[in-house]
C-alpha atoms as a PDB file:
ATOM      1  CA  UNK A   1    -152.419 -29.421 -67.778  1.00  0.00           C
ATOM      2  CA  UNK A   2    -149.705 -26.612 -67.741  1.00  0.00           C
ATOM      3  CA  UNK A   3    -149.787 -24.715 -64.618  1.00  0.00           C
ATOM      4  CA  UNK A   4    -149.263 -20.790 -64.244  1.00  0.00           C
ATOM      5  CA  UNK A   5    -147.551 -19.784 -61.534  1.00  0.00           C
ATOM      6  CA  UNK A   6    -148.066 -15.668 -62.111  1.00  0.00           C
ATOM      7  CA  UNK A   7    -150.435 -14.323 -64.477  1.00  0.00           C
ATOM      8  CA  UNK A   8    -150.264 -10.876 -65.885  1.00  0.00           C
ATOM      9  CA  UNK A   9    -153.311  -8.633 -66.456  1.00  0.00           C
ATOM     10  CA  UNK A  10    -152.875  -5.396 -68.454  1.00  0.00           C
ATOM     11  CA  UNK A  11    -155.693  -3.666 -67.687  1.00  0.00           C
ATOM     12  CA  UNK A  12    -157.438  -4.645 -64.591  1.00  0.00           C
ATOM     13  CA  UNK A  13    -160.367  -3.476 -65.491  1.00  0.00           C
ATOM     14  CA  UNK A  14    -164.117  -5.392 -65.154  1.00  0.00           C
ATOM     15  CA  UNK A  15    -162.703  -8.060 -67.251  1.00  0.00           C
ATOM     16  CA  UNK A  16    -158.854  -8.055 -66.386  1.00  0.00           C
ATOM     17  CA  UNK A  17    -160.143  -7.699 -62.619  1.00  0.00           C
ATOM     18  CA  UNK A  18    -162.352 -10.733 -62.887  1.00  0.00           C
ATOM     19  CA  UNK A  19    -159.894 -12.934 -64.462  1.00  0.00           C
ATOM     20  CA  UNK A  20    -157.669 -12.025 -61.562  1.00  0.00           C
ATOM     21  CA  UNK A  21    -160.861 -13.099 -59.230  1.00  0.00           C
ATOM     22  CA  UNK A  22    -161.845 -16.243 -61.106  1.00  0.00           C
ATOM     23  CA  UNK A  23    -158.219 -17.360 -61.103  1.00  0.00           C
ATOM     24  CA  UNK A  24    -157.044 -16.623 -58.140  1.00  0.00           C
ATOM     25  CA  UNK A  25    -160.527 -18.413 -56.685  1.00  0.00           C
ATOM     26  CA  UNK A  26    -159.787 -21.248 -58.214  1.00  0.00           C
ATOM     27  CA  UNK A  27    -156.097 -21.591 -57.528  1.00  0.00           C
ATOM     28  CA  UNK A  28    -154.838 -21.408 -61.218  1.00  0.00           C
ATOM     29  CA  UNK A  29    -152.273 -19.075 -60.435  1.00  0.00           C
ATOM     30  CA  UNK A  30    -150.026 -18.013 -57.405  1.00  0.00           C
ATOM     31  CA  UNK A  31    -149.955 -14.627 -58.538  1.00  0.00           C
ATOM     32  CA  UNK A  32    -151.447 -11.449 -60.344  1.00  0.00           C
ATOM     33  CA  UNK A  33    -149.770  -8.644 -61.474  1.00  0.00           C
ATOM     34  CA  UNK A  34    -152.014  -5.919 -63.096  1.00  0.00           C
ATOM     35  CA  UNK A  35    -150.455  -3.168 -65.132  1.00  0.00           C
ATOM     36  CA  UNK A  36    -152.844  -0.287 -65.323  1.00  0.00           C
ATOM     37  CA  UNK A  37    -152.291   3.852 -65.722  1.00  0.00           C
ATOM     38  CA  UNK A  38    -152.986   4.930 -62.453  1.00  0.00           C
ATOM     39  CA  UNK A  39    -151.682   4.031 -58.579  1.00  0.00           C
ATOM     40  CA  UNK A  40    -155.585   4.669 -57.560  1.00  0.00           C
ATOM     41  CA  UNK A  41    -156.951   2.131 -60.108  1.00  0.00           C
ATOM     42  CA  UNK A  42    -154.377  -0.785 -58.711  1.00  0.00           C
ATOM     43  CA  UNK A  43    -155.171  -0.128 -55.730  1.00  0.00           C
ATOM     44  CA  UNK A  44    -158.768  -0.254 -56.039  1.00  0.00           C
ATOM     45  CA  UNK A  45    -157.989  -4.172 -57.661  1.00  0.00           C
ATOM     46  CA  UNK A  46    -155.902  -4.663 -55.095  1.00  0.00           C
ATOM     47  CA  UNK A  47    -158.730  -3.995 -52.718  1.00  0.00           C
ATOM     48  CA  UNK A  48    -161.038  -5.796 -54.362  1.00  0.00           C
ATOM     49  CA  UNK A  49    -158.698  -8.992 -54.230  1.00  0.00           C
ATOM     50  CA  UNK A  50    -158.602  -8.853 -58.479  1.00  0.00           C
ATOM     51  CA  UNK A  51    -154.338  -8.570 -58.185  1.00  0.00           C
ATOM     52  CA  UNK A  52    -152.183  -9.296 -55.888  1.00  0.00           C
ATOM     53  CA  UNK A  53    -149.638  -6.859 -56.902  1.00  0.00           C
ATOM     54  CA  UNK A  54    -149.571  -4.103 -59.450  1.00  0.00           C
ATOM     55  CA  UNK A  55    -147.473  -1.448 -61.358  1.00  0.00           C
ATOM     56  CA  UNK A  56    -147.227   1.044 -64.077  1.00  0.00           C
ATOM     57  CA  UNK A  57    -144.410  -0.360 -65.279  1.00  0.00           C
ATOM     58  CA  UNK A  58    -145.609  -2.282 -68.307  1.00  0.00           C
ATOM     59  CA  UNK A  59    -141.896  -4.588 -68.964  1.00  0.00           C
ATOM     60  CA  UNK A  60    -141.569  -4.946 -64.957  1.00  0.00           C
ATOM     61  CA  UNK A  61    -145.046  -6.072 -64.549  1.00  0.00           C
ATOM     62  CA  UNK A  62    -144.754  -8.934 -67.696  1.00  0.00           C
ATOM     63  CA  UNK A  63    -141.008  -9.944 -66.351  1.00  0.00           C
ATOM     64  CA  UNK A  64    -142.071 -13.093 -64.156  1.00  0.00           C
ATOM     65  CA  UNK A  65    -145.650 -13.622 -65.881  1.00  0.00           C
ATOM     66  CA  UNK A  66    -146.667 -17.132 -67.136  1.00  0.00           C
ATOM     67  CA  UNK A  67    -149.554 -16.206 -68.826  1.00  0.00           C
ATOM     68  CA  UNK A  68    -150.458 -12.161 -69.911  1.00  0.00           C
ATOM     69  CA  UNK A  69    -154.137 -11.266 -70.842  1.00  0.00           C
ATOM     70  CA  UNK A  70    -154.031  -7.743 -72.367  1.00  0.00           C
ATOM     71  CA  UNK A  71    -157.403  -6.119 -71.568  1.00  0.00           C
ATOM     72  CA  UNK A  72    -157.033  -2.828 -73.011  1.00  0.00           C
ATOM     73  CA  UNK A  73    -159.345  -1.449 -75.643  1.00  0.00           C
ATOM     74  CA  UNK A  74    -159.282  -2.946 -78.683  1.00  0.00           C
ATOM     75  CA  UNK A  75    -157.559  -0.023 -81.109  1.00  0.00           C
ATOM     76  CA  UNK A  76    -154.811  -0.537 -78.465  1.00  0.00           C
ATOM     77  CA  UNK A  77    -154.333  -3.991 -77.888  1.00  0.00           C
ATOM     78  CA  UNK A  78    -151.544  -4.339 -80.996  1.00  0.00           C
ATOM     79  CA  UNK A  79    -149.507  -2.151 -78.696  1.00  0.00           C
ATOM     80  CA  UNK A  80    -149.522  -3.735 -75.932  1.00  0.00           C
ATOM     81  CA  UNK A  81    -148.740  -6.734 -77.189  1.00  0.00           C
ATOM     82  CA  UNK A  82    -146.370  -5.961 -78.841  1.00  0.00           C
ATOM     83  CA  UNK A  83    -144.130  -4.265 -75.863  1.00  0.00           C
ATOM     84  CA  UNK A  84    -145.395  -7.396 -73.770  1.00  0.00           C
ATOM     85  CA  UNK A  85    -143.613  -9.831 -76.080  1.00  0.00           C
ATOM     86  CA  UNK A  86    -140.356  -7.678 -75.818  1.00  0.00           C
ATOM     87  CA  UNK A  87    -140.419  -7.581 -72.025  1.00  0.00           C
ATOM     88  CA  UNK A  88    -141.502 -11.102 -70.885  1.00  0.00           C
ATOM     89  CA  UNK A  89    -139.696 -13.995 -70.315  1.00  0.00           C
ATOM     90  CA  UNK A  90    -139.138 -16.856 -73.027  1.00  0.00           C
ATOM     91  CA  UNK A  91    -141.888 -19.402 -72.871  1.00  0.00           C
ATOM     92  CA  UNK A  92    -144.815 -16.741 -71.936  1.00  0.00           C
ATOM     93  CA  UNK A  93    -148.046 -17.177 -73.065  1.00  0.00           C
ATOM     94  CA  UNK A  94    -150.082 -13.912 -74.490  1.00  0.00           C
ATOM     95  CA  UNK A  95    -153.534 -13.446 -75.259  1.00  0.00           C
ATOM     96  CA  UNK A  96    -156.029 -10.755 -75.180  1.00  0.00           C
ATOM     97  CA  UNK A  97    -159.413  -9.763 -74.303  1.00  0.00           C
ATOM     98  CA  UNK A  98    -160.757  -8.025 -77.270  1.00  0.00           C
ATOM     99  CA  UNK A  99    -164.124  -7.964 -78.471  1.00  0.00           C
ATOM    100  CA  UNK A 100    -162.965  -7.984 -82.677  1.00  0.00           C
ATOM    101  CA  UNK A 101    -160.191 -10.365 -83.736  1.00  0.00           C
ATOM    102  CA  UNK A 102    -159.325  -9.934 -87.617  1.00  0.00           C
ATOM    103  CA  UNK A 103    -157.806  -6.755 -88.073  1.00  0.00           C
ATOM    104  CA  UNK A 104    -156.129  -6.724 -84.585  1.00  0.00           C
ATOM    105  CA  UNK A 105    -154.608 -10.570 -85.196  1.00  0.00           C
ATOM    106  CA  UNK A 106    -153.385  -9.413 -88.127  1.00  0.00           C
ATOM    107  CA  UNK A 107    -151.592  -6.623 -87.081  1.00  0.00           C
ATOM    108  CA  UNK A 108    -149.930  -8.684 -84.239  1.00  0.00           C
ATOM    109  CA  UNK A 109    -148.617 -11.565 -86.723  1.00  0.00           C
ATOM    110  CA  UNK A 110    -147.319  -8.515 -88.844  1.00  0.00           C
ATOM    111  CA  UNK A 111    -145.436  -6.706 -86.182  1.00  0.00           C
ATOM    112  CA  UNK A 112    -143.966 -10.273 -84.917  1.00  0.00           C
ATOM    113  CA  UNK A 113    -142.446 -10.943 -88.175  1.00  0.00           C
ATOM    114  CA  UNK A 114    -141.063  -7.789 -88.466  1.00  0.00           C
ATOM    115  CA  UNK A 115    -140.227  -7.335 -85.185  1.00  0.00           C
ATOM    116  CA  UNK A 116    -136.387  -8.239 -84.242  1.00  0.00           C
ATOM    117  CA  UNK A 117    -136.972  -7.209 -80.251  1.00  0.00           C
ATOM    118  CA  UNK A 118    -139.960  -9.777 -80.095  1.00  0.00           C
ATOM    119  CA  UNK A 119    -138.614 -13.121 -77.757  1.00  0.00           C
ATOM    120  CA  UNK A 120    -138.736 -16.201 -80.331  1.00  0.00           C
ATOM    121  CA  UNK A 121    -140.789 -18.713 -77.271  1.00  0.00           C
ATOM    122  CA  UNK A 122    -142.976 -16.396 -76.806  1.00  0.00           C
ATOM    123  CA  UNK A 123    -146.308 -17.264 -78.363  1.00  0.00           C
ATOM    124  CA  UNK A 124    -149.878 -15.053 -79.026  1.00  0.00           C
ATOM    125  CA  UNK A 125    -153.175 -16.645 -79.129  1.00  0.00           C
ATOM    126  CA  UNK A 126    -156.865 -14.731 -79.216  1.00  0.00           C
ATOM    127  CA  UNK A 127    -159.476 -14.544 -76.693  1.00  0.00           C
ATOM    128  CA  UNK A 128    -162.762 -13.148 -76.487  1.00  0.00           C
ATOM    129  CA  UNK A 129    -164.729 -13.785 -73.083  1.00  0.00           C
ATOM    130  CA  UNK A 130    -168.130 -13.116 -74.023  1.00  0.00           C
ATOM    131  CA  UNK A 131    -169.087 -11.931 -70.910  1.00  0.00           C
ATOM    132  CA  UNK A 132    -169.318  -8.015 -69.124  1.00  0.00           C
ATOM    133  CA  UNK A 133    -171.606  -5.677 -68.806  1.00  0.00           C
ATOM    134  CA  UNK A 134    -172.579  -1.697 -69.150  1.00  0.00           C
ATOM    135  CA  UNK A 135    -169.786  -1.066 -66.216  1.00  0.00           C
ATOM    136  CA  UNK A 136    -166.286  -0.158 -66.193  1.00  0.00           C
ATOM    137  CA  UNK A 137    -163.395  -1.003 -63.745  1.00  0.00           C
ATOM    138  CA  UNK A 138    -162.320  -3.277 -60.885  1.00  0.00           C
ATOM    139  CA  UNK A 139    -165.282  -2.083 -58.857  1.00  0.00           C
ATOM    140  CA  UNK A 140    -167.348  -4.354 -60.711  1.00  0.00           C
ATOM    141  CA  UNK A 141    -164.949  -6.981 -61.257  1.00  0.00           C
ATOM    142  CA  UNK A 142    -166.713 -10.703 -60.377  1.00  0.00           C
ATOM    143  CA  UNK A 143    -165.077 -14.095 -59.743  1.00  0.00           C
ATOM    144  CA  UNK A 144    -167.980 -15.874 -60.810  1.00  0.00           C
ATOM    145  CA  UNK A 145    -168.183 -13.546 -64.291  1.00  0.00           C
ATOM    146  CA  UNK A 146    -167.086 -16.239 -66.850  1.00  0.00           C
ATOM    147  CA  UNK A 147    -169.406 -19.330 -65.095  1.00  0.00           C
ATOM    148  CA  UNK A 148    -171.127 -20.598 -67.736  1.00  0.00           C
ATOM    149  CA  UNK A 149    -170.055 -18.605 -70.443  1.00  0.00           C
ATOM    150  CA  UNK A 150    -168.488 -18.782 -73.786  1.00  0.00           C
ATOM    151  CA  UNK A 151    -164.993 -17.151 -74.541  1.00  0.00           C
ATOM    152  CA  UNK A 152    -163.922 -17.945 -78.349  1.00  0.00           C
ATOM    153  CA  UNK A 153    -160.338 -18.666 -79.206  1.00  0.00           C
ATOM    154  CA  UNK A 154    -159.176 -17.815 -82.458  1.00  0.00           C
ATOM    155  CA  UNK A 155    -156.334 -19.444 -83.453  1.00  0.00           C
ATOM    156  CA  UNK A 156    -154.223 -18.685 -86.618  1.00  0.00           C
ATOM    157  CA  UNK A 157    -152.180 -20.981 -88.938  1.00  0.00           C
ATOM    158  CA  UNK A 158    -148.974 -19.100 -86.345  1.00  0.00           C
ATOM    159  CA  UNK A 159    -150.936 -21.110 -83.421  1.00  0.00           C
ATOM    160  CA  UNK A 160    -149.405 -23.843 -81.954  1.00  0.00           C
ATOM    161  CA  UNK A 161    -151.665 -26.453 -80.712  1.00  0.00           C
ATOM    162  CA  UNK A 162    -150.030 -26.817 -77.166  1.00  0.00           C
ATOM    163  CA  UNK A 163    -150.778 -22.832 -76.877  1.00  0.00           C
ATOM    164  CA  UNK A 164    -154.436 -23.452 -77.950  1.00  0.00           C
ATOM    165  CA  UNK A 165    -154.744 -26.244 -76.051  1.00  0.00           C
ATOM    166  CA  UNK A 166    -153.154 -24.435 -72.735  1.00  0.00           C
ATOM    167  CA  UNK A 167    -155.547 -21.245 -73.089  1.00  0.00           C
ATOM    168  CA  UNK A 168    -158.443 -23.194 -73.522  1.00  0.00           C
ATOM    169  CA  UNK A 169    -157.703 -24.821 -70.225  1.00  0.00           C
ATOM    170  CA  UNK A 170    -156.833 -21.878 -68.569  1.00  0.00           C
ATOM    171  CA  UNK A 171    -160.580 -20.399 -70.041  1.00  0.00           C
ATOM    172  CA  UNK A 172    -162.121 -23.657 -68.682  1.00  0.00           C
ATOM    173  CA  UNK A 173    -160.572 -23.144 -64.892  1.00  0.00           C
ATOM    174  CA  UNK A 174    -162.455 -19.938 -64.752  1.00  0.00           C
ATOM    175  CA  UNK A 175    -165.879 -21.540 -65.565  1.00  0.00           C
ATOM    176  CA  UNK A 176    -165.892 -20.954 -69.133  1.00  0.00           C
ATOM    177  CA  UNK A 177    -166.733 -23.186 -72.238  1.00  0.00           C
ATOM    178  CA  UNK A 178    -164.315 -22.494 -74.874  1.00  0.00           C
ATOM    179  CA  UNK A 179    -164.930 -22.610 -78.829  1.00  0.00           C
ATOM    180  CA  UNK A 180    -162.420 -22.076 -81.321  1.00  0.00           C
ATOM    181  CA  UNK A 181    -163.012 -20.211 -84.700  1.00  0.00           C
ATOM    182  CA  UNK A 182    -160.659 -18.263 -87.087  1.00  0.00           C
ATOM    183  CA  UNK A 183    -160.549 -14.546 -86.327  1.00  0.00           C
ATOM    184  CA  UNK A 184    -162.506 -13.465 -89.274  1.00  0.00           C
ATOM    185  CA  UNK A 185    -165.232 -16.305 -88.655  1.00  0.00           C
ATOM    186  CA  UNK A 186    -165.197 -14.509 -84.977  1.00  0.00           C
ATOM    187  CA  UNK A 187    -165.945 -11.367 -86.298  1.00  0.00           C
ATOM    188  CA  UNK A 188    -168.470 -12.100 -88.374  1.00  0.00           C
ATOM    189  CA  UNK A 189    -170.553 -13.850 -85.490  1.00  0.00           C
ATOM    190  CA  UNK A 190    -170.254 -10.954 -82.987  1.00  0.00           C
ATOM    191  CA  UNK A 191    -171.460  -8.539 -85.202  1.00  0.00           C
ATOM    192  CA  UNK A 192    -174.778  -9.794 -85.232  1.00  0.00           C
ATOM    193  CA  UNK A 193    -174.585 -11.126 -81.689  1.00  0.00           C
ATOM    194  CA  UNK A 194    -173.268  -8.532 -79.724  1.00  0.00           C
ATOM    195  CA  UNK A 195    -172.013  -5.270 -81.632  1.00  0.00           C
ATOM    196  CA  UNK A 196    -175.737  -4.697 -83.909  1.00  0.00           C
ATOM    197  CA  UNK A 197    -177.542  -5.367 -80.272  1.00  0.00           C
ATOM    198  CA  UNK A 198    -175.382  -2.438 -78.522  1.00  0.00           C
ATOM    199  CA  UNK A 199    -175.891  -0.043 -81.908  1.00  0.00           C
ATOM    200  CA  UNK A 200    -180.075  -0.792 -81.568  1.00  0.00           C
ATOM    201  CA  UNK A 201    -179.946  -0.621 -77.770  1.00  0.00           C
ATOM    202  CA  UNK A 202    -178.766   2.993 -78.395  1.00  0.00           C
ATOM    203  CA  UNK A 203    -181.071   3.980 -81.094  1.00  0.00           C
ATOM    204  CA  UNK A 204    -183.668   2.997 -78.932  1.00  0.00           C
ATOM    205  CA  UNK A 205    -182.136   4.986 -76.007  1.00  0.00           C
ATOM    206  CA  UNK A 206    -181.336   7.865 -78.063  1.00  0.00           C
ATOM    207  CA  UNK A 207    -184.395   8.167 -80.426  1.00  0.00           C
ATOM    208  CA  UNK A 208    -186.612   7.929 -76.925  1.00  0.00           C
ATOM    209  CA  UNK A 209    -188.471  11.690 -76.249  1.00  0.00           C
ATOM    210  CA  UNK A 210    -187.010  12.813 -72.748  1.00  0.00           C
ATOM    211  CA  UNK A 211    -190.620  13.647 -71.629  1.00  0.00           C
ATOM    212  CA  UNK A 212    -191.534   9.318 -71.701  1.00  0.00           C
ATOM    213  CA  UNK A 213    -188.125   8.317 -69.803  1.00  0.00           C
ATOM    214  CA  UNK A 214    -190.065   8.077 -66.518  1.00  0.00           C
ATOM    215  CA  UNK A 215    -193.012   6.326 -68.351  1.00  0.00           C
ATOM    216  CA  UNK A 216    -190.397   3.500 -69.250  1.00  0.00           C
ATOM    217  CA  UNK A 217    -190.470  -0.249 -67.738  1.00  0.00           C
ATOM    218  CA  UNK A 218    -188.855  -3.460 -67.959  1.00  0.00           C
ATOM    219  CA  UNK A 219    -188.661  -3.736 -71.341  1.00  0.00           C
ATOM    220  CA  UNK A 220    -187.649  -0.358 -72.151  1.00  0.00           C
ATOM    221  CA  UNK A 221    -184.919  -1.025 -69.255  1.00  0.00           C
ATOM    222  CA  UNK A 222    -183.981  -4.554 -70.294  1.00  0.00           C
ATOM    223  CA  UNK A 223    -183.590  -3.450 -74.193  1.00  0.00           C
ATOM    224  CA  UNK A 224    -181.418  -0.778 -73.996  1.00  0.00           C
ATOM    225  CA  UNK A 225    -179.431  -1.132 -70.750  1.00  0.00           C
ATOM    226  CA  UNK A 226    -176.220  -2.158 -72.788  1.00  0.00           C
ATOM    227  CA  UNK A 227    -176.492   1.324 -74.392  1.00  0.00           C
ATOM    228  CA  UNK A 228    -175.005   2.537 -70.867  1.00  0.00           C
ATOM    229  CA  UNK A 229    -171.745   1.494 -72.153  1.00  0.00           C
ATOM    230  CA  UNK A 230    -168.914   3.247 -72.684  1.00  0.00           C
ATOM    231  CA  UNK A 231    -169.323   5.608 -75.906  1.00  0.00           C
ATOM    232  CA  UNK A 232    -165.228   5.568 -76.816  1.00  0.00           C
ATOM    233  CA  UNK A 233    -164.929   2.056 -76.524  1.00  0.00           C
ATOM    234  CA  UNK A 234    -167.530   0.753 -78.949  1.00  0.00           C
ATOM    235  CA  UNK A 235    -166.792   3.677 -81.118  1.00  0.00           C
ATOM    236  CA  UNK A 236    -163.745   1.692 -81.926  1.00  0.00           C
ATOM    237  CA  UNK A 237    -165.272  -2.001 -81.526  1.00  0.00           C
ATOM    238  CA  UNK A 238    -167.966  -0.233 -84.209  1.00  0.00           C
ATOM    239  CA  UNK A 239    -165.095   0.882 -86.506  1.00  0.00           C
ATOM    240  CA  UNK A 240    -162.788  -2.235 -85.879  1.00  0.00           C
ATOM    241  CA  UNK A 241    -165.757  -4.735 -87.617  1.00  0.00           C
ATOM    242  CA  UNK A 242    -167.804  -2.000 -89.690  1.00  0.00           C
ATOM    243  CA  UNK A 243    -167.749  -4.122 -92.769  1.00  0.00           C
ATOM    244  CA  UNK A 244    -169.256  -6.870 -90.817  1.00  0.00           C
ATOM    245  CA  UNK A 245    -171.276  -4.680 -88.935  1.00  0.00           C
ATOM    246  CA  UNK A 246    -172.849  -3.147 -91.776  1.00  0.00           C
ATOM    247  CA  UNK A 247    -173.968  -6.951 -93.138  1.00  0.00           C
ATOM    248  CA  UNK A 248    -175.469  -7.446 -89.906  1.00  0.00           C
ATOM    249  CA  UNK A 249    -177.126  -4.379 -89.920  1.00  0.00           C
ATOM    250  CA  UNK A 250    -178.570  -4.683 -93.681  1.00  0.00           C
ATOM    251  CA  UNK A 251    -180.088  -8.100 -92.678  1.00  0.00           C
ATOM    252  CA  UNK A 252    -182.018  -6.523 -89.360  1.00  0.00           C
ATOM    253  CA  UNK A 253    -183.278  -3.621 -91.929  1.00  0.00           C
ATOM    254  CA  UNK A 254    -185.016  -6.314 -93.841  1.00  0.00           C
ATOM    255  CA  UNK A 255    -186.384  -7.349 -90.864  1.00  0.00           C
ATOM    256  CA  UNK A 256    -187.616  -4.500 -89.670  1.00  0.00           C
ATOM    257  CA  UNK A 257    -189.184  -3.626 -93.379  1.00  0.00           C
ATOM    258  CA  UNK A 258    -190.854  -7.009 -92.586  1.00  0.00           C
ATOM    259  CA  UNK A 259    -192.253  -5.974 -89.426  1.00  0.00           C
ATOM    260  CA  UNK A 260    -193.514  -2.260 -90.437  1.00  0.00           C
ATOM    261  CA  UNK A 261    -194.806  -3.806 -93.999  1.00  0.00           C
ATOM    262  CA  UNK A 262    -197.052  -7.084 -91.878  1.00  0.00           C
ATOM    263  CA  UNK A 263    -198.066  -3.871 -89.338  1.00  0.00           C
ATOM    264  CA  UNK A 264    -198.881  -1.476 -92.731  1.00  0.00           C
ATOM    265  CA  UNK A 265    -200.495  -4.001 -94.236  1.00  0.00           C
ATOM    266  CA  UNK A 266    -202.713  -5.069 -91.335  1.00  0.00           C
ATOM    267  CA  UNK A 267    -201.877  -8.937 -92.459  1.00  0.00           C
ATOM    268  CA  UNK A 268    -202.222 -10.339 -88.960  1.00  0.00           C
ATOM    269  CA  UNK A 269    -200.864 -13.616 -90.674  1.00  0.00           C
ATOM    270  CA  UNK A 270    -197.448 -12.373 -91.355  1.00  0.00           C
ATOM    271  CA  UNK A 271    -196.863 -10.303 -88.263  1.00  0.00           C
ATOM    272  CA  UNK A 272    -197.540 -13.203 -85.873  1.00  0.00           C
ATOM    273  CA  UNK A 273    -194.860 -15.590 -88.468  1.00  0.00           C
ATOM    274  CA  UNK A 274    -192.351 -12.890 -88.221  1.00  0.00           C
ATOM    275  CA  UNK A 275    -193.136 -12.200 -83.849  1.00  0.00           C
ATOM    276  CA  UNK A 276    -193.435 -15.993 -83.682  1.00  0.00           C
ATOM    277  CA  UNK A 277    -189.922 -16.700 -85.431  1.00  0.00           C
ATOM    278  CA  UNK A 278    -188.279 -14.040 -83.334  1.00  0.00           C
ATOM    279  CA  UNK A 279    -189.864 -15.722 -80.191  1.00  0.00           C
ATOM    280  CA  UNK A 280    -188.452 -19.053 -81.585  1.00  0.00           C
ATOM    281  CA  UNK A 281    -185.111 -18.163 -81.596  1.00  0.00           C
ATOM    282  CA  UNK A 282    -185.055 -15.836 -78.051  1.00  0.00           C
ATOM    283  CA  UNK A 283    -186.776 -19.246 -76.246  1.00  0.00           C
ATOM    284  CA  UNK A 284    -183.625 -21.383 -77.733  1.00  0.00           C
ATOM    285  CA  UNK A 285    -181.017 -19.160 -75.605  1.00  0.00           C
ATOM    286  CA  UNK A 286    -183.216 -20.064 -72.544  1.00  0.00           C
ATOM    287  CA  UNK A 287    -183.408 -17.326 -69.750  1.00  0.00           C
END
């Protein structure tokens, strides 16, 4: 198994900050260096034991770095990718955190080819932890965030196998199971299992009269707390996978016409198929 002796986190963020945690925890690196915007943000990982060091220098913060997970949002992760593979050292691994994979993979391979400053050893791979919540920032930042949950690797035919098989590792030393699937096979999934939950959690939020908010409950709370996340960044997770997210979204409308027609209709017999199949599925997850 390849060891890491510093790992680089740009962004150390809720994510970026647990990864520092979780592999720090578990002794898979010596070091981490976070990158972020502001002095008062690394400090706070600092604090919080998410990075042992940090900067605002992007190229001095990637120098030494085994491994680099950009954590940025996900209109800017091209960027910094980009500027990480000019600064680091040959032999770096880079991945990324982002919640959408096609379009942002693609742009990557396109600005490596064309790219003259970007080192030749220096390889990208995809990641998606599927893991997080509504909160933002090392604050929240857990060790234990990635026990027990999936992060997909998405691999291109640009992939080397020894970089695949290194990340994976490195996603399994944090308490992670690890599945690989092509980045448009990635995007596809996550549009119906994570970005057309957020959009209904905040048409439930949002279409909710402000006289009934204190009348609401656990499942008025449970629904719709994801809609508590940050407006900007899904905005551009939203954007980044519309055309998926639009196939997702036509396939829940039929649903829903299901629903309203059974209710309509008053045919008992087809609402209770249509709650039971729902209830079929939500039981397979577990709790």
């Amino acid at each position: 198994m390849r060891t890491w002796d510093t790992l680089a986190v740009v962004g150390p963020g809720l994510i970026g900050g647990s990864i520092g945690l979780a592999a720090l925890r578990q002794g898979v690196v010596g070091e981490v260096v976070g990158i972020g915007r502001s002095q008062t943000s690394l400090q706070t990982a600092i604090s919080r034991g998410a990075i042992t060091a940090g900067t605002l220098d992007l190229a001095a913060g990637v120098r030494d770095a085994d491994l680099i997970v950009v954590c940025t949002p996900v209109d800017e992760i091209p960027y910094y990718v980009e500027r990480v593979a000019e600064a680091c050292k040959p032999g770096a691994l880079i991945t990324d955190a982002g919640s959408t994979k096609a379009d942002l993979v693609a742009r990557i391979e396109r600005a490596r080819s064309g790219s003259a400053s970007w080192v030749d050893s220096v390889h990208f791979v995809g990641s998606h932890p599927l893991a997080g919540n509504d909160k933002r920032g090392s604050d929240y930042a857990r060790a234990d965030l990635f026990i027990d949950r999936v992060v997909v690797v998405t691999p291109t035919a640009q992939s080397r196998a020894e970089d695949v098989r290194d990340l994976r590792n490195f996603w399994t030393a944090l308490g992670a199971s690890t599945v690989e699937m092509t980045p448009a096979e990635h995007d596809r999934a996550v549009a119906v299992t994570s970005h057309l939950p957020h959009l209904i959690a905040s048409a439930i939020a949002g279409s909710t009269p402000a006289e009934y908010v204190t009348l609401t409950a656990g499942g008025w709370q449970d629904t719709t707390r994801i809609a508590a996340g940050d407006p900007l960044l899904w905005r551009q997770i939203f954007f980044a996978n519309r055309e998926n997210l639009m196939a997702a979204l036509s396939h829940f409308d039929q649903t829903l016409a299901d629903l309203r027609g059974a209710i309509e209709a008053g045919d008992a017999a087809a609402l209770e198929r249509l709650l039971t199949e729902g209830k079929r599925i939500r039981d397979a997850v577990g709790s």
